[in-house]
PDB file of N, CA and C in Angstrom:
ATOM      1  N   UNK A   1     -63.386  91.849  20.928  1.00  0.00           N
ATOM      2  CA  UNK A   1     -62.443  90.758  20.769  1.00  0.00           C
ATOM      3  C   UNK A   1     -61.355  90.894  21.821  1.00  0.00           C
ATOM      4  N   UNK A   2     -60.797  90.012  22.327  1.00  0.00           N
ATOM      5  CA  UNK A   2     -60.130  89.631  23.320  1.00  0.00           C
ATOM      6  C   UNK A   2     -58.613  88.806  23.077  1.00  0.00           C
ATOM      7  N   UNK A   3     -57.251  89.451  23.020  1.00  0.00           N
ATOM      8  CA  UNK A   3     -55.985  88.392  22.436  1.00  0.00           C
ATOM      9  C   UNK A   3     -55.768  88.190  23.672  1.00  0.00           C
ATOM     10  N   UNK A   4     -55.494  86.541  23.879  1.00  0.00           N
ATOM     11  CA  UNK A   4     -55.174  86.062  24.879  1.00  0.00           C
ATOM     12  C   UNK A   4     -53.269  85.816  24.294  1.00  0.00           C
ATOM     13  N   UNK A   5     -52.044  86.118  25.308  1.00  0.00           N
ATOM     14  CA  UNK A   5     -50.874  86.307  24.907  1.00  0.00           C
ATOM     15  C   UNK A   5     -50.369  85.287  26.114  1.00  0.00           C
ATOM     16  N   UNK A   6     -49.221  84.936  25.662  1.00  0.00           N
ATOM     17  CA  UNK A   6     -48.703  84.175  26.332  1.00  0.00           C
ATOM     18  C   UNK A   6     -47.016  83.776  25.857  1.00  0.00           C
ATOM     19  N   UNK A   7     -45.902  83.940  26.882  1.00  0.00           N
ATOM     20  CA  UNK A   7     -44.412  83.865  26.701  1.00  0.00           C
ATOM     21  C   UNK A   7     -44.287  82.405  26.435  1.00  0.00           C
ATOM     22  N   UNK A   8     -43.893  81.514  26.204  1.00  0.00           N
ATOM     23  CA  UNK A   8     -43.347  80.176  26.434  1.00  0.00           C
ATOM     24  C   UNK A   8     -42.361  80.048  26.473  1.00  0.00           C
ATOM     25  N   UNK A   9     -41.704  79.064  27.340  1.00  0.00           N
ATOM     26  CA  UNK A   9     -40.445  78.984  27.203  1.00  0.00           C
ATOM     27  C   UNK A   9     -40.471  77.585  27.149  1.00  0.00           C
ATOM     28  N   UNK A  10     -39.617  76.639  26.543  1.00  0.00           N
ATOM     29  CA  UNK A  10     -39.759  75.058  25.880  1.00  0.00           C
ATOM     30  C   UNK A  10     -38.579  75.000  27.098  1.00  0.00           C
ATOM     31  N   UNK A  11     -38.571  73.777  27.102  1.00  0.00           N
ATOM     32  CA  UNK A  11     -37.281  73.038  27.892  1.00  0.00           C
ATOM     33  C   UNK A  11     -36.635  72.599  26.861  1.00  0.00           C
ATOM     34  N   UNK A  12     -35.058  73.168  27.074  1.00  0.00           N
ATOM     35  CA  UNK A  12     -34.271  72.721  26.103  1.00  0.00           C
ATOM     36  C   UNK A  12     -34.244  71.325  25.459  1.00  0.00           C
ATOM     37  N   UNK A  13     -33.509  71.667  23.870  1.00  0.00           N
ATOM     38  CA  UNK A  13     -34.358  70.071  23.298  1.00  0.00           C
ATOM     39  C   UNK A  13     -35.565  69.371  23.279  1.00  0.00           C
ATOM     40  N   UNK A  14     -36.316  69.963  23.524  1.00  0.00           N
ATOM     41  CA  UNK A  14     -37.855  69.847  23.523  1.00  0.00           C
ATOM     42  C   UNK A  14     -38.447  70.880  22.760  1.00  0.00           C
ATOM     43  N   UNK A  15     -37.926  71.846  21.512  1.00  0.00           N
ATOM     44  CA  UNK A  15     -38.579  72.645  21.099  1.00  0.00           C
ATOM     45  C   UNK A  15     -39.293  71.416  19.702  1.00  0.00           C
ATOM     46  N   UNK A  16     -38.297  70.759  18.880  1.00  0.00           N
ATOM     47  CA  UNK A  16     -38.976  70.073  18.114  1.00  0.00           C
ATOM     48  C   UNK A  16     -40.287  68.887  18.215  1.00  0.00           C
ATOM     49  N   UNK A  17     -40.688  68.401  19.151  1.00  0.00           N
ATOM     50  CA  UNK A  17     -41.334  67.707  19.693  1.00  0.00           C
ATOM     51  C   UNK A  17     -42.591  68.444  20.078  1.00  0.00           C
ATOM     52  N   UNK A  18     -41.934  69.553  20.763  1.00  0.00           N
ATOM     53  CA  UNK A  18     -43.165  70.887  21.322  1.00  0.00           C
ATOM     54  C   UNK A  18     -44.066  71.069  20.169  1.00  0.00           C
ATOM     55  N   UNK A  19     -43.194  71.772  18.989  1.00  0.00           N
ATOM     56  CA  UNK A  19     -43.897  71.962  17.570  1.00  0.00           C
ATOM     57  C   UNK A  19     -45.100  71.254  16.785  1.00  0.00           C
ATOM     58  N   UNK A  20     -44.538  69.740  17.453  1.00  0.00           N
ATOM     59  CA  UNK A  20     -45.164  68.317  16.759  1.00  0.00           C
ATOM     60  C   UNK A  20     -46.469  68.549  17.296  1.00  0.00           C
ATOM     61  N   UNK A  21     -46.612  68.882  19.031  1.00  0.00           N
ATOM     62  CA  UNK A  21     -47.716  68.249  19.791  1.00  0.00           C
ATOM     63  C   UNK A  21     -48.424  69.540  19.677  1.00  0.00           C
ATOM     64  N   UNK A  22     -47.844  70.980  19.390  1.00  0.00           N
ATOM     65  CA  UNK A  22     -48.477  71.635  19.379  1.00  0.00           C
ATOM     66  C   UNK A  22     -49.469  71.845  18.344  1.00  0.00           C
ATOM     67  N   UNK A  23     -49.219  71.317  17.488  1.00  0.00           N
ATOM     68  CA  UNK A  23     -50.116  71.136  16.187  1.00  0.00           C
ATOM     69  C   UNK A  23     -51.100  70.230  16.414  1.00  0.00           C
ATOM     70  N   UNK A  24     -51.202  69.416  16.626  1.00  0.00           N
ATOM     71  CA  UNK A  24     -52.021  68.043  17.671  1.00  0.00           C
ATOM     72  C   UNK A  24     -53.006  68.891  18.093  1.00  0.00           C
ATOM     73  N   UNK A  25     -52.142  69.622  19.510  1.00  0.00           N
ATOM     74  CA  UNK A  25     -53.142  70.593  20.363  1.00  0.00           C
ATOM     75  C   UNK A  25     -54.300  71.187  19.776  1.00  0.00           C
ATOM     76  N   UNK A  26     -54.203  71.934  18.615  1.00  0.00           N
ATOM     77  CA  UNK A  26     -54.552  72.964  17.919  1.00  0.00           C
ATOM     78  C   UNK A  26     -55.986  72.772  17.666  1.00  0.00           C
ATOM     79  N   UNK A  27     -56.357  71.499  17.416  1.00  0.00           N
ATOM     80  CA  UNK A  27     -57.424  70.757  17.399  1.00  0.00           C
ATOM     81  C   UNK A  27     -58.545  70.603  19.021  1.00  0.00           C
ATOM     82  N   UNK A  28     -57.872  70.865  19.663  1.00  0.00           N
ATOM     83  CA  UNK A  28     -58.584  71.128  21.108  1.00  0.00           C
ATOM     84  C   UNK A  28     -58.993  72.809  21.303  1.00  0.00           C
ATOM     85  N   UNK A  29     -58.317  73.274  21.342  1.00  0.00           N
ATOM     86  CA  UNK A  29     -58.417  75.074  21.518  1.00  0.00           C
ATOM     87  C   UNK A  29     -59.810  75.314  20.502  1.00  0.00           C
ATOM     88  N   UNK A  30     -59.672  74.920  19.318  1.00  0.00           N
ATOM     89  CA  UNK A  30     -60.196  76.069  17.980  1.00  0.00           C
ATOM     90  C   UNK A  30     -61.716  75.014  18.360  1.00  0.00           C
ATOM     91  N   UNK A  31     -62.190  74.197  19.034  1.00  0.00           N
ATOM     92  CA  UNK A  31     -63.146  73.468  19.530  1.00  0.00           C
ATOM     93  C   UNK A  31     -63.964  74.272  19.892  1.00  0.00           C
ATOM     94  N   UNK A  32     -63.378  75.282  20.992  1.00  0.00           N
ATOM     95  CA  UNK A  32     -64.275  76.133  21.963  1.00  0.00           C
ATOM     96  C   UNK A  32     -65.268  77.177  21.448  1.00  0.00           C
ATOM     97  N   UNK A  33     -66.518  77.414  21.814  1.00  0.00           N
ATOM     98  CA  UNK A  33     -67.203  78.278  21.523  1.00  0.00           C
ATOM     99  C   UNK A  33     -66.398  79.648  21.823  1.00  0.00           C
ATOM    100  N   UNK A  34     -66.270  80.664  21.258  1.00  0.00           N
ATOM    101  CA  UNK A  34     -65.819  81.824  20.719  1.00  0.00           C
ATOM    102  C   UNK A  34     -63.891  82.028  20.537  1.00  0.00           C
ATOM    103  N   UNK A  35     -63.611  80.406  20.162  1.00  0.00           N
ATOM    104  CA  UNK A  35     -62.293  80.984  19.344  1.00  0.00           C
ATOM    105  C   UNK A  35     -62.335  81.135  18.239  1.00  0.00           C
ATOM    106  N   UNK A  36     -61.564  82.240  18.068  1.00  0.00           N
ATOM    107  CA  UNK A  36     -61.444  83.252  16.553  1.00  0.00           C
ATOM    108  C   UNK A  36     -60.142  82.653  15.655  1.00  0.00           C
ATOM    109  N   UNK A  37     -58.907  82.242  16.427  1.00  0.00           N
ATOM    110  CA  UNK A  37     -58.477  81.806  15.834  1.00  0.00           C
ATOM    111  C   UNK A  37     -56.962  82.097  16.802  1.00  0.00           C
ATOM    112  N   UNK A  38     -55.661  80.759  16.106  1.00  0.00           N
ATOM    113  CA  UNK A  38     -54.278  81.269  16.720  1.00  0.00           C
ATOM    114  C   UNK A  38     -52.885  81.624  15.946  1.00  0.00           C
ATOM    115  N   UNK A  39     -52.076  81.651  16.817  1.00  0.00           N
ATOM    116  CA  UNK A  39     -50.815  81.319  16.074  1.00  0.00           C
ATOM    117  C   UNK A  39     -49.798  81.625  16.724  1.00  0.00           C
ATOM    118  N   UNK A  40     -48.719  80.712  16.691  1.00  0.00           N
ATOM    119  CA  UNK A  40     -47.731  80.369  17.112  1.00  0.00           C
ATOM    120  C   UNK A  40     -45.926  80.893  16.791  1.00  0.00           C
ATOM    121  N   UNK A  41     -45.377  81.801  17.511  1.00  0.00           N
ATOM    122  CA  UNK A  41     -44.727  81.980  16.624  1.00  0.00           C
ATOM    123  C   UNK A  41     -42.952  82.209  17.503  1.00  0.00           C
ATOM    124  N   UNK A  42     -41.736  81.900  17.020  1.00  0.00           N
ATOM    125  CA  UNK A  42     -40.934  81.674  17.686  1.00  0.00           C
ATOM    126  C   UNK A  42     -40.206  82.547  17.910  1.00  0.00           C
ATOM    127  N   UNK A  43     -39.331  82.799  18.650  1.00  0.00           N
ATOM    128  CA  UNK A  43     -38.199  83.941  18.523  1.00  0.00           C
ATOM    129  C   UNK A  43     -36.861  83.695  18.167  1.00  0.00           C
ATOM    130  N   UNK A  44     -36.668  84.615  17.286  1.00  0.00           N
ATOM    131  CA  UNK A  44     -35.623  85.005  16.615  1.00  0.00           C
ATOM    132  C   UNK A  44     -34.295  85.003  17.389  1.00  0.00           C
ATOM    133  N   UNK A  45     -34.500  85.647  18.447  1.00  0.00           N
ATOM    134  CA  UNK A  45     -32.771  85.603  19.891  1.00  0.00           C
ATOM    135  C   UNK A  45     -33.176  84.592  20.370  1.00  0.00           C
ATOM    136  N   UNK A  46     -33.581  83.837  20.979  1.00  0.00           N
ATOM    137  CA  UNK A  46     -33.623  82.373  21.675  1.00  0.00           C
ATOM    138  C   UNK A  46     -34.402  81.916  21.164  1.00  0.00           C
ATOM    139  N   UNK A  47     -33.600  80.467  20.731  1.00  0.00           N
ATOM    140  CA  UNK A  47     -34.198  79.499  20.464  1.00  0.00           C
ATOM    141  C   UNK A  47     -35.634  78.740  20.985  1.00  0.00           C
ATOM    142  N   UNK A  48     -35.744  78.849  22.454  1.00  0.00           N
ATOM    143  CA  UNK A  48     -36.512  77.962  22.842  1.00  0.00           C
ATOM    144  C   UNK A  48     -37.808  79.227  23.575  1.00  0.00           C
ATOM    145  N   UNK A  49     -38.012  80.200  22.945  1.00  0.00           N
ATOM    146  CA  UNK A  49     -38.868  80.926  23.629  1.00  0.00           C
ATOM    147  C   UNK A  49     -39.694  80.806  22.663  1.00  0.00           C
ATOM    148  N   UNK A  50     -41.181  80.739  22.643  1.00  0.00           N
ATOM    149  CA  UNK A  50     -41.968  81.536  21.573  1.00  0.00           C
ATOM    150  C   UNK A  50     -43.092  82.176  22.167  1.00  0.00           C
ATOM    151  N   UNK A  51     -44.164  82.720  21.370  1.00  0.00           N
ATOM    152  CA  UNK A  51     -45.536  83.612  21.651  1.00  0.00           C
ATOM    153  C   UNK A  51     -46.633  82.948  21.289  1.00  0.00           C
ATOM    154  N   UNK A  52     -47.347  82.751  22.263  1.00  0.00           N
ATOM    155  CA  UNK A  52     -48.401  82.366  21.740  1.00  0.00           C
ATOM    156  C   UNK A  52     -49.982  83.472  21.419  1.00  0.00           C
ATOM    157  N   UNK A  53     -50.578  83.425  20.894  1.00  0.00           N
ATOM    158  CA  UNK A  53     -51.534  84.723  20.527  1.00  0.00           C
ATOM    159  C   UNK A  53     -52.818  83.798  20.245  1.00  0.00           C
ATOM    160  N   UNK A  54     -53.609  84.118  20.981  1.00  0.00           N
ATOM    161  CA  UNK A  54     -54.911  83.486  20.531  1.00  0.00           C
ATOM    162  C   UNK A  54     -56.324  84.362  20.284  1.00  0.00           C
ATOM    163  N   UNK A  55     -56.958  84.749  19.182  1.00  0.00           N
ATOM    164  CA  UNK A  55     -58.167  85.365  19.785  1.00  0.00           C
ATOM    165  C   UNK A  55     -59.840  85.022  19.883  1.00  0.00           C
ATOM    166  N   UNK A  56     -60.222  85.787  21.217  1.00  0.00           N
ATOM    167  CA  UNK A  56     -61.375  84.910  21.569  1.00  0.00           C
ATOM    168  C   UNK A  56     -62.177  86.334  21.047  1.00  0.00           C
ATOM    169  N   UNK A  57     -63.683  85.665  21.251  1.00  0.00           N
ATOM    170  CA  UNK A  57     -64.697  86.645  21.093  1.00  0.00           C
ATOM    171  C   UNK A  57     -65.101  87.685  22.456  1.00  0.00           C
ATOM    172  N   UNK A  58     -64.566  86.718  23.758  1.00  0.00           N
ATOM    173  CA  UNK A  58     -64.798  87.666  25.179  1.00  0.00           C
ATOM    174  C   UNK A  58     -63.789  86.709  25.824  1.00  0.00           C
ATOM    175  N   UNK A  59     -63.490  87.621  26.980  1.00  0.00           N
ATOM    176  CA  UNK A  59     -62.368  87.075  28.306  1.00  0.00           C
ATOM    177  C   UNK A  59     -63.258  85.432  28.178  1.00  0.00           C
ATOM    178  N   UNK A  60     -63.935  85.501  28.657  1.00  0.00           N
ATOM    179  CA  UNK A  60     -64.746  84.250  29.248  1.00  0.00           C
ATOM    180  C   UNK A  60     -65.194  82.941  28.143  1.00  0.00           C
ATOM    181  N   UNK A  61     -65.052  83.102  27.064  1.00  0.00           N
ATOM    182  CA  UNK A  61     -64.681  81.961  26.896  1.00  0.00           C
ATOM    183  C   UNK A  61     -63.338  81.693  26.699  1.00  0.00           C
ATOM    184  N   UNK A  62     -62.332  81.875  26.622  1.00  0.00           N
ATOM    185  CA  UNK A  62     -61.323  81.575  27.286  1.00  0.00           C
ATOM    186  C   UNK A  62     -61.211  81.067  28.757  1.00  0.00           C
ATOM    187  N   UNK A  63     -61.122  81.795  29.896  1.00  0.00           N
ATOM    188  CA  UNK A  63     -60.912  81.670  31.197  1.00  0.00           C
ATOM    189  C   UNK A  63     -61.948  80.376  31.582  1.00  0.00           C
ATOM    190  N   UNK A  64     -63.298  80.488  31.418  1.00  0.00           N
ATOM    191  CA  UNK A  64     -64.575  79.692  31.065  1.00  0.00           C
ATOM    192  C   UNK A  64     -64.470  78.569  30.403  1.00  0.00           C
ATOM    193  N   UNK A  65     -65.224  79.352  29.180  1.00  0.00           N
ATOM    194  CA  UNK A  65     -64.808  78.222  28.115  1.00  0.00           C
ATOM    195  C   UNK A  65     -64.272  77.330  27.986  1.00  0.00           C
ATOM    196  N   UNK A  66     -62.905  77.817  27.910  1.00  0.00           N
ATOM    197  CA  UNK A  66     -61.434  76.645  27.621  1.00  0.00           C
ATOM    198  C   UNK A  66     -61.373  76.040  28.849  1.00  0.00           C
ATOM    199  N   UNK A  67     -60.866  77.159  29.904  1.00  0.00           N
ATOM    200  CA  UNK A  67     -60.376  76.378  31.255  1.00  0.00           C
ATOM    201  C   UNK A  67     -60.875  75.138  31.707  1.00  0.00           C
ATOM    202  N   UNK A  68     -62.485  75.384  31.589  1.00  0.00           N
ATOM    203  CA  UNK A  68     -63.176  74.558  32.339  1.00  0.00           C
ATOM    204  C   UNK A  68     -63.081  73.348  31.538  1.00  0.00           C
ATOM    205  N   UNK A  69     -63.278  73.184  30.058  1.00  0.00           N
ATOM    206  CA  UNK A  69     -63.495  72.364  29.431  1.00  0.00           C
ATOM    207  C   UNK A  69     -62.459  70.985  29.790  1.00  0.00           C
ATOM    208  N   UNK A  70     -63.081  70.414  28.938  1.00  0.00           N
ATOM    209  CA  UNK A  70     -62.866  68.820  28.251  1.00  0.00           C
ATOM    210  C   UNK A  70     -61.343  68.744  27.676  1.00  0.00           C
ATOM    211  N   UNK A  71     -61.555  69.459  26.801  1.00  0.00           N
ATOM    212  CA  UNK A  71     -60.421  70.279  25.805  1.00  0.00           C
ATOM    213  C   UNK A  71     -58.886  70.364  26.195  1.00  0.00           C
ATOM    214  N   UNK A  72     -59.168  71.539  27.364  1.00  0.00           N
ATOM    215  CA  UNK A  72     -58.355  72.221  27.863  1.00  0.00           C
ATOM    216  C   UNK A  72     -57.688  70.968  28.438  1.00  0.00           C
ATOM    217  N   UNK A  73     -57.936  69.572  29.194  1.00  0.00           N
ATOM    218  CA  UNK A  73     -57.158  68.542  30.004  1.00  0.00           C
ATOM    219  C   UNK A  73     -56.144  68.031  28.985  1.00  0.00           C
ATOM    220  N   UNK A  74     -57.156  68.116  27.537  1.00  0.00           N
ATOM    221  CA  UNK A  74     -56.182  67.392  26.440  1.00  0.00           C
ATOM    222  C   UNK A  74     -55.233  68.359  26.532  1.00  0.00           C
ATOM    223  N   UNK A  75     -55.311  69.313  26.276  1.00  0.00           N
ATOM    224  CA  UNK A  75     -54.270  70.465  25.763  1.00  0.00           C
ATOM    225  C   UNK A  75     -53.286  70.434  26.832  1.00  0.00           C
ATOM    226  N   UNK A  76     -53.569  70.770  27.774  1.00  0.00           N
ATOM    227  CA  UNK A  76     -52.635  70.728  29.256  1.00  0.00           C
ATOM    228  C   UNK A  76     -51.524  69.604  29.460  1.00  0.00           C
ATOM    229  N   UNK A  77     -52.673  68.067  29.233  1.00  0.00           N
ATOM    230  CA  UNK A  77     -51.522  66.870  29.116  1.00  0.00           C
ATOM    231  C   UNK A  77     -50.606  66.833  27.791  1.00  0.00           C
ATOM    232  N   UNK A  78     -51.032  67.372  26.902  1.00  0.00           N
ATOM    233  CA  UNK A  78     -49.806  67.491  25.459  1.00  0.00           C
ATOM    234  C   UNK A  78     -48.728  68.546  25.723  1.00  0.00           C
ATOM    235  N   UNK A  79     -49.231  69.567  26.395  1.00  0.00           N
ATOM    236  CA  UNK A  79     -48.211  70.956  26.603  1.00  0.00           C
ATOM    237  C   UNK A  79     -47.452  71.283  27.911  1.00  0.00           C
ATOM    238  N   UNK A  80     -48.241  70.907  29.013  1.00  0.00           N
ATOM    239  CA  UNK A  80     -47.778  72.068  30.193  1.00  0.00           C
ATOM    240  C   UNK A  80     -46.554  70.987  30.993  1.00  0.00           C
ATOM    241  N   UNK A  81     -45.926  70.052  30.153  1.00  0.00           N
ATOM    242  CA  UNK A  81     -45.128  69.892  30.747  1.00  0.00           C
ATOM    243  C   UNK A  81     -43.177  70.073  29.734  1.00  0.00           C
ATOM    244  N   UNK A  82     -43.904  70.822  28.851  1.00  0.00           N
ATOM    245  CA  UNK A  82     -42.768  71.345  28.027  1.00  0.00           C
ATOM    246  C   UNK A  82     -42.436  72.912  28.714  1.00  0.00           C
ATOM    247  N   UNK A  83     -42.990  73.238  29.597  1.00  0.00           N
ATOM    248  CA  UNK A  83     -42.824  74.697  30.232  1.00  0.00           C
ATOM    249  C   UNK A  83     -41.495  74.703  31.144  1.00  0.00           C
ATOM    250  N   UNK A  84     -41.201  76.153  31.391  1.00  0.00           N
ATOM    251  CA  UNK A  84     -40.103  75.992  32.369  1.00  0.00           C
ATOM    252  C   UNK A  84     -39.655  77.799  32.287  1.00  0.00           C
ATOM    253  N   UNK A  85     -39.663  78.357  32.758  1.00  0.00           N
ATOM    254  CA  UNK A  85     -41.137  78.247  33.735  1.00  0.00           C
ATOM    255  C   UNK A  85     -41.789  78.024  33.240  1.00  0.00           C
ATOM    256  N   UNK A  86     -43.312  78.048  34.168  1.00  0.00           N
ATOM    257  CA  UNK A  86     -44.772  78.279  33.534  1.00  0.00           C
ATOM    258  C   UNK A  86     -45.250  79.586  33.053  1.00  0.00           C
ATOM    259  N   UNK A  87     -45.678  79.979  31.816  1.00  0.00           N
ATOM    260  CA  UNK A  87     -46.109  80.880  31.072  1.00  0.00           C
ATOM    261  C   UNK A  87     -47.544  81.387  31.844  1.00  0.00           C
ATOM    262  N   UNK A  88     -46.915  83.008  32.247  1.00  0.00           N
ATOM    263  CA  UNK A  88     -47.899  83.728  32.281  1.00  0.00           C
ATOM    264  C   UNK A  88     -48.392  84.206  31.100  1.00  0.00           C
ATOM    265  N   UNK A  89     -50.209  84.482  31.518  1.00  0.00           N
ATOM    266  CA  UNK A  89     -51.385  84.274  30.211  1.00  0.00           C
ATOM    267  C   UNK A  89     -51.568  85.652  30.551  1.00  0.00           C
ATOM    268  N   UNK A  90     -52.236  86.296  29.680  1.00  0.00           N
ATOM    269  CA  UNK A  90     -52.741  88.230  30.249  1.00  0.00           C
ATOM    270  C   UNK A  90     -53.531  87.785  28.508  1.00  0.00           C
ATOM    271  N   UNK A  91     -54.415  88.740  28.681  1.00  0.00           N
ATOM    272  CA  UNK A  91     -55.672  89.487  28.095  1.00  0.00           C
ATOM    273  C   UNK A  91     -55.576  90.767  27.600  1.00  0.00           C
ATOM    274  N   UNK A  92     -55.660  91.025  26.374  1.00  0.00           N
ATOM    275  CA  UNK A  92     -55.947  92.378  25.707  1.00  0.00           C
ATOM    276  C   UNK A  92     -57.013  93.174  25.102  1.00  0.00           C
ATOM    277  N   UNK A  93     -57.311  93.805  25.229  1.00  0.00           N
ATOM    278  CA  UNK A  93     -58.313  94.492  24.366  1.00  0.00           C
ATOM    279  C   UNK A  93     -57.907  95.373  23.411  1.00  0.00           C
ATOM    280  N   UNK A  94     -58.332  95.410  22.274  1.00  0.00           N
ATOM    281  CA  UNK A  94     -58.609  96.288  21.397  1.00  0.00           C
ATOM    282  C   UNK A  94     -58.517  97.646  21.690  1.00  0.00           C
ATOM    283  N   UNK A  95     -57.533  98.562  21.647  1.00  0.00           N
ATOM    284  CA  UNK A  95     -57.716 100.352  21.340  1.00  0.00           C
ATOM    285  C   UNK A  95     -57.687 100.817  20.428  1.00  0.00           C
ATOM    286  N   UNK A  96     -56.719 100.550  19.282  1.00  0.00           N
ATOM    287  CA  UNK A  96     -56.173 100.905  18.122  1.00  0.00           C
ATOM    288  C   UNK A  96     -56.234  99.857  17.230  1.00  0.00           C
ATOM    289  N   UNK A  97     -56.257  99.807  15.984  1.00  0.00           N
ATOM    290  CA  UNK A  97     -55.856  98.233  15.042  1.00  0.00           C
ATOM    291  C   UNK A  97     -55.938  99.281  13.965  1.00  0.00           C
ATOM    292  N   UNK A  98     -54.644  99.567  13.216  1.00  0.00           N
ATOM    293  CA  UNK A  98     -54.122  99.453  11.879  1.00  0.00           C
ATOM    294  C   UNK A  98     -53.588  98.152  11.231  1.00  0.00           C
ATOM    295  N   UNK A  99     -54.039  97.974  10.112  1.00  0.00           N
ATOM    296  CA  UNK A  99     -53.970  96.611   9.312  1.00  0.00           C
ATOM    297  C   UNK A  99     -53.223  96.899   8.072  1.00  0.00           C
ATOM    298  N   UNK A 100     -51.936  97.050   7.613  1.00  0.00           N
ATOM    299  CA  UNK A 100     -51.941  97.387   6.119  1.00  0.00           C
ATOM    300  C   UNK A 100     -51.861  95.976   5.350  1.00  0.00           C
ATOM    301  N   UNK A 101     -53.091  96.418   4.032  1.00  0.00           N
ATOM    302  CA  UNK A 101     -53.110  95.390   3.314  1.00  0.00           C
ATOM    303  C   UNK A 101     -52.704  95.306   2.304  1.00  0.00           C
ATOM    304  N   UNK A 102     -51.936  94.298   1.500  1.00  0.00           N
ATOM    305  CA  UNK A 102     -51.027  94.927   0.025  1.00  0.00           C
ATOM    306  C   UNK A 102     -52.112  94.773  -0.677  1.00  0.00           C
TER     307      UNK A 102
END
């Protein structure tokens, strides 16, 4: 498994709107052959930053997969112009995973 991570930063006053379309989006991504699943989540010291976390089954459908797709144009025209900067994407792998479950 593969977490695809990502910083965002919203353009001010554009975080509520962001929220709206990002939910919209959500419906394009989870399309792709080997997404596992996402989530979205904001930060606590600034307002307009959040994380995005997605996980795939391999790098490549992501980079592949998504990039190339259909999908990905929808997603791009709903999102990539709420950026500022543009959010660098990086890739993780799996070393360790503790889970505590209640």
């Amino acid at each position: 498994m593969i977490l695809e991570t990502a910083i965002l930063y919203i353009k001010k006053g554009k975080e509520k709107q962001f929220k709206h379309d990002f939910k919209i989006a959500g419906q394009y991504i989870s399309a792709i052959d080997g997404y596992l699943g996402h989530s979205l989540r904001k930060c606590v010291e600034h307002e307009n930053k959040y994380l995005l976390l997605v996980d795939w089954e391999k790098l490549e459908d992501h980079v592949i997969g998504f990039r190339t797709s259909v999908e990905y144009l929808e997603w791009k025209k709903l999102l990539h112009d709420y950026y500022d900067p543009f959010p660098v994407v990086e890739h993780y792998e799996i070393i360790l995973e503790k889970i505590k479950l209640a």
